[in-house]
C-alpha atoms as a PDB file:
ATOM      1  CA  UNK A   1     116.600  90.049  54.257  1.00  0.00           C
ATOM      2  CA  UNK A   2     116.348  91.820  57.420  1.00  0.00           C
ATOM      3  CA  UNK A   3     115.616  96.076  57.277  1.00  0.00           C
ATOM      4  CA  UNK A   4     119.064  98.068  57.952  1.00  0.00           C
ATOM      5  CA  UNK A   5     118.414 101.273  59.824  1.00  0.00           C
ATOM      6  CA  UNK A   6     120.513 103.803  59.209  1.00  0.00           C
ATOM      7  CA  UNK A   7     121.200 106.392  62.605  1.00  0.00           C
ATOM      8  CA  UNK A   8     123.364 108.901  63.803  1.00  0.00           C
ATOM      9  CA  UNK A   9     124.545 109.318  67.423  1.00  0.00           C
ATOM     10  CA  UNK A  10     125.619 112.639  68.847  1.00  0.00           C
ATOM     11  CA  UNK A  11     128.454 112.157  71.589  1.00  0.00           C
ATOM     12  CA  UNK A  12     128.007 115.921  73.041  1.00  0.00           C
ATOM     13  CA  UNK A  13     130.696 116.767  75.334  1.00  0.00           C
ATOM     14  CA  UNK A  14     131.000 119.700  77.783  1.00  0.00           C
ATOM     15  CA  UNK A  15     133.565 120.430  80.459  1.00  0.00           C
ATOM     16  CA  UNK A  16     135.225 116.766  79.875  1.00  0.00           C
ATOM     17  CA  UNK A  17     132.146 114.903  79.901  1.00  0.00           C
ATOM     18  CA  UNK A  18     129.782 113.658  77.457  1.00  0.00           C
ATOM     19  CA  UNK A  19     125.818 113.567  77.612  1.00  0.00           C
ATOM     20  CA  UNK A  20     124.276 110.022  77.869  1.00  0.00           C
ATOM     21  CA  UNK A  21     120.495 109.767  77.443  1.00  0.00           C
ATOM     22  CA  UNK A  22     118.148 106.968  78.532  1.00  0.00           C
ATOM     23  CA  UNK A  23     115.695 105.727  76.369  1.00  0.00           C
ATOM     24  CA  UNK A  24     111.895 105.775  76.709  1.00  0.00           C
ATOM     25  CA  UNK A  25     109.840 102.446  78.162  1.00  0.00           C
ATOM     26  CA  UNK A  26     107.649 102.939  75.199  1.00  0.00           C
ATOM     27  CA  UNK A  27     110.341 102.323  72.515  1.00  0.00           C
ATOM     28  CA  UNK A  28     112.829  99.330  71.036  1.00  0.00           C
ATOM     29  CA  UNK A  29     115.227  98.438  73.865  1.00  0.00           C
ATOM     30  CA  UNK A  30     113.345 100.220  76.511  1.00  0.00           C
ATOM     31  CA  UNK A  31     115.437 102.102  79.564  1.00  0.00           C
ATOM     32  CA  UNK A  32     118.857 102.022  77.529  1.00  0.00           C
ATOM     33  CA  UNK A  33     121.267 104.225  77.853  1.00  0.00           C
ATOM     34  CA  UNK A  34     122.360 105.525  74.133  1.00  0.00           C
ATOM     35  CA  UNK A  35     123.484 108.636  72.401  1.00  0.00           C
ATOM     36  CA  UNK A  36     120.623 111.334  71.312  1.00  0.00           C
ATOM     37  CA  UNK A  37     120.254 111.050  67.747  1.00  0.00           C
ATOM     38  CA  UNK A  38     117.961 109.329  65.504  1.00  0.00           C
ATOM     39  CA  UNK A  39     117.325 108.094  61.672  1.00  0.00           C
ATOM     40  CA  UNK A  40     119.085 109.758  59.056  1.00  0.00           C
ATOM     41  CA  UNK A  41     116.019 111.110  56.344  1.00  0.00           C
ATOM     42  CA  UNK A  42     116.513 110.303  52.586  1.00  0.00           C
ATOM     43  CA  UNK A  43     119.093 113.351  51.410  1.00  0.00           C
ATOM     44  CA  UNK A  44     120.048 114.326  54.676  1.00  0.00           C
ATOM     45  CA  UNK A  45     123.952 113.964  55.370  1.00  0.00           C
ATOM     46  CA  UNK A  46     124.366 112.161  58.601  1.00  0.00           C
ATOM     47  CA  UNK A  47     125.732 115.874  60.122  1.00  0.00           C
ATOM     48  CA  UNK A  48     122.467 117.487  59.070  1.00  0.00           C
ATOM     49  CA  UNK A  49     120.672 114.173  60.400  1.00  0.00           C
ATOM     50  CA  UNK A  50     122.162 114.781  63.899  1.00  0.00           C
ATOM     51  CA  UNK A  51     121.484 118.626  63.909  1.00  0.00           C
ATOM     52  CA  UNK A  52     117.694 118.300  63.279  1.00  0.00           C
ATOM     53  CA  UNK A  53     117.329 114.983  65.332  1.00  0.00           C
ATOM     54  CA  UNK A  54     118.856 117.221  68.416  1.00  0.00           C
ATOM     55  CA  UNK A  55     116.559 120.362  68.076  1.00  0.00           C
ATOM     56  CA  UNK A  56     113.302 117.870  67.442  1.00  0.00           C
ATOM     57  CA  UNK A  57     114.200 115.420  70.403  1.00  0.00           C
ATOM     58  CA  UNK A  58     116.295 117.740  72.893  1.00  0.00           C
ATOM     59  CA  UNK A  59     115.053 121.468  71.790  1.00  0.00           C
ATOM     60  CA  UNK A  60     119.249 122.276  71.569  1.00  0.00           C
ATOM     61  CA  UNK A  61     121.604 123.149  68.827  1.00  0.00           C
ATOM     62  CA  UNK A  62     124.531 121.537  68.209  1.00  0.00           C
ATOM     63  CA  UNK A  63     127.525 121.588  65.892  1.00  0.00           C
ATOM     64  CA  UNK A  64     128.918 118.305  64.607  1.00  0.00           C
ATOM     65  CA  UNK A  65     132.891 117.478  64.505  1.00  0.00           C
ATOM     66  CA  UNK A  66     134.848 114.322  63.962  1.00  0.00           C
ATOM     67  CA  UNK A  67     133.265 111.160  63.634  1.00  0.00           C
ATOM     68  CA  UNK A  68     133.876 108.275  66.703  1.00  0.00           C
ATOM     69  CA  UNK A  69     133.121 105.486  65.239  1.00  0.00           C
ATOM     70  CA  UNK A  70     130.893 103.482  62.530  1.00  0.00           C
ATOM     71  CA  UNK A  71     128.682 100.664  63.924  1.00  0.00           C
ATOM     72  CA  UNK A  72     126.638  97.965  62.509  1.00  0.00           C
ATOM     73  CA  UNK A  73     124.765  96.232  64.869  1.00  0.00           C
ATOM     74  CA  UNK A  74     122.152  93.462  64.358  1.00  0.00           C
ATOM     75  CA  UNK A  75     118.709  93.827  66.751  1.00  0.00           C
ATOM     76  CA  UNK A  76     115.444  91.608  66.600  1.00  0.00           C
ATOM     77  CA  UNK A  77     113.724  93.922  64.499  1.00  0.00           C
ATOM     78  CA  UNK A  78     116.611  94.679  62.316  1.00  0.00           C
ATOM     79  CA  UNK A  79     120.713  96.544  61.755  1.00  0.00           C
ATOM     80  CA  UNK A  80     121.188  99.042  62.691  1.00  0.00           C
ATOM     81  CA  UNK A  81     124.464 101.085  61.038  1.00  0.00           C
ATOM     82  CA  UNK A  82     125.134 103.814  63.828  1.00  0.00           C
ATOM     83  CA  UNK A  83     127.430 106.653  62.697  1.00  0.00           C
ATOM     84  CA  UNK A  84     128.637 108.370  65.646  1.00  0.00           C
ATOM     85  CA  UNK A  85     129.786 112.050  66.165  1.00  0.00           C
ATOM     86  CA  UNK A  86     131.953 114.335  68.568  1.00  0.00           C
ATOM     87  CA  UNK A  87     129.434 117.433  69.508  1.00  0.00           C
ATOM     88  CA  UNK A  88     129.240 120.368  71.320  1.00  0.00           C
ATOM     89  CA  UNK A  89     126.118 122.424  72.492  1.00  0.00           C
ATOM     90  CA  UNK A  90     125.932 125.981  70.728  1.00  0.00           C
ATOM     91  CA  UNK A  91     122.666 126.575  71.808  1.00  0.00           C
ATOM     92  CA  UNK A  92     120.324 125.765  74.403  1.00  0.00           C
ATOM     93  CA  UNK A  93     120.181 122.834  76.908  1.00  0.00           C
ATOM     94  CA  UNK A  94     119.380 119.281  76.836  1.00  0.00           C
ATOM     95  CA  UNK A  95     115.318 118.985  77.076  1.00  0.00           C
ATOM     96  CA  UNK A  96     113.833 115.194  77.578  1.00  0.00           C
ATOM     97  CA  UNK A  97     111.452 115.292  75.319  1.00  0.00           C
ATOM     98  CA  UNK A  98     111.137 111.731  73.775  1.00  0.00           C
ATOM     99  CA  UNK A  99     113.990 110.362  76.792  1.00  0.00           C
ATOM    100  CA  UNK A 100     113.898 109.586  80.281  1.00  0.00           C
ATOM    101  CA  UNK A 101     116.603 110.802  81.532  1.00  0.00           C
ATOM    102  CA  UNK A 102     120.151 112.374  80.919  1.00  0.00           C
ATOM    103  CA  UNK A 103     123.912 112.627  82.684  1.00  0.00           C
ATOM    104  CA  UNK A 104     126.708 113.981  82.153  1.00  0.00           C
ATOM    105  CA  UNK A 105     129.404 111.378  82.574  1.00  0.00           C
ATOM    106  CA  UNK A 106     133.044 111.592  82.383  1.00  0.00           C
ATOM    107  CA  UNK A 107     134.864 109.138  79.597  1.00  0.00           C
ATOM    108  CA  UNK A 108     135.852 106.645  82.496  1.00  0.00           C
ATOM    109  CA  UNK A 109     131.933 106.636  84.451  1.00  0.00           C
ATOM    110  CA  UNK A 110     130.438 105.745  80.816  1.00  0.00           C
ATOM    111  CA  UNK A 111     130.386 102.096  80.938  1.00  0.00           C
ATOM    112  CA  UNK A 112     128.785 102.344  84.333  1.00  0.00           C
ATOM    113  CA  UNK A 113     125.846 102.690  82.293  1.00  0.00           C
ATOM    114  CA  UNK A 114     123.247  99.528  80.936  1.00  0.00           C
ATOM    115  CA  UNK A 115     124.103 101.194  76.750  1.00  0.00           C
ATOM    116  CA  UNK A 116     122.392  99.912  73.876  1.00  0.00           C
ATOM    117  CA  UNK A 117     124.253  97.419  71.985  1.00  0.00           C
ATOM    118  CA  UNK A 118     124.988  99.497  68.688  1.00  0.00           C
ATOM    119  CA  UNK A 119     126.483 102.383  71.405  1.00  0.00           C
ATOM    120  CA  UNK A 120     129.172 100.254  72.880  1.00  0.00           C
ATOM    121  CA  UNK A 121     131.841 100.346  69.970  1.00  0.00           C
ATOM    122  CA  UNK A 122     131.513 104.176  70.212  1.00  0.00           C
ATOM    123  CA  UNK A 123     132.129 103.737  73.688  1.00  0.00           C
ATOM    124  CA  UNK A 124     135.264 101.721  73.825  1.00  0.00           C
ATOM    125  CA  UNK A 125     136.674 104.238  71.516  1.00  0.00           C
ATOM    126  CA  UNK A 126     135.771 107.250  73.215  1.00  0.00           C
ATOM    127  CA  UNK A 127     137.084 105.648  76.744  1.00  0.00           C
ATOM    128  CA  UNK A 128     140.793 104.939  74.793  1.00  0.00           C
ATOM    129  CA  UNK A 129     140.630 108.107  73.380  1.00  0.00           C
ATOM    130  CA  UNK A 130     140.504 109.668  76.842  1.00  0.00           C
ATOM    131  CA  UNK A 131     143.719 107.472  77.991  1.00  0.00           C
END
């Protein structure tokens, strides 16, 4: 039985667009394009998951509001579930600490973008959404 990994994704938007980050060549599925985020810790709600994921990996706060979508997705190394959240900045800005690289894209730019697998659901919804 393969390992499921459970993560949350933070889809942080700002003056109509959202935040897209590009992962690290040193990790899984190097040079994707995903939503910041990361595990969700044993008794951690996936809201407080996202909050301390965001001020470890991006030195920002954020507060969490609806959810965009619920993904299970299956990789080499194992599933991933992705839970997936509407954000906004309350404090700070965006650091790259552990990514590459960051945009802001409107709704309708997003799938210009080589995403992660486990992102694209999320993505599809957030694009009809915007329609």
């Amino acid at each position: 039985m393969r390992k499921t990994i459970n993560v949350v994704g933070a889809v942080i938007k700002r003056n109509k667009k959202i935040l897209c980050a590009q992962r690290g060549t040193e990790k899984s599925l190097p040079l994707k394009w995903e939503f910041p985020g990361g595990k969700i810790e044993q008794g951690e709600t996936p809201q407080e998951a996202l909050k301390r994921e965001l001020t470890e990996e991006m030195k920002c706060s954020i507060s969490v509001g609806e959810a965009v979508e619920d993904t299970t997705y299956e990789y080499d190394f194992g599933v991933v579930n992705l839970k997936t959240y509407y954000c906004e900045l309350s404090e700070g800005e965006p650091f790259l600490t552990e990514h590459v690289d960051i945009k802001w894209l409107l709704p309708e730019e997003l799938g210009s973008l080589d995403w992660a697998p486990a992102d694209i659901p999320a993505i599809e919804k957030i694009v009809s959404d915007h329609k």
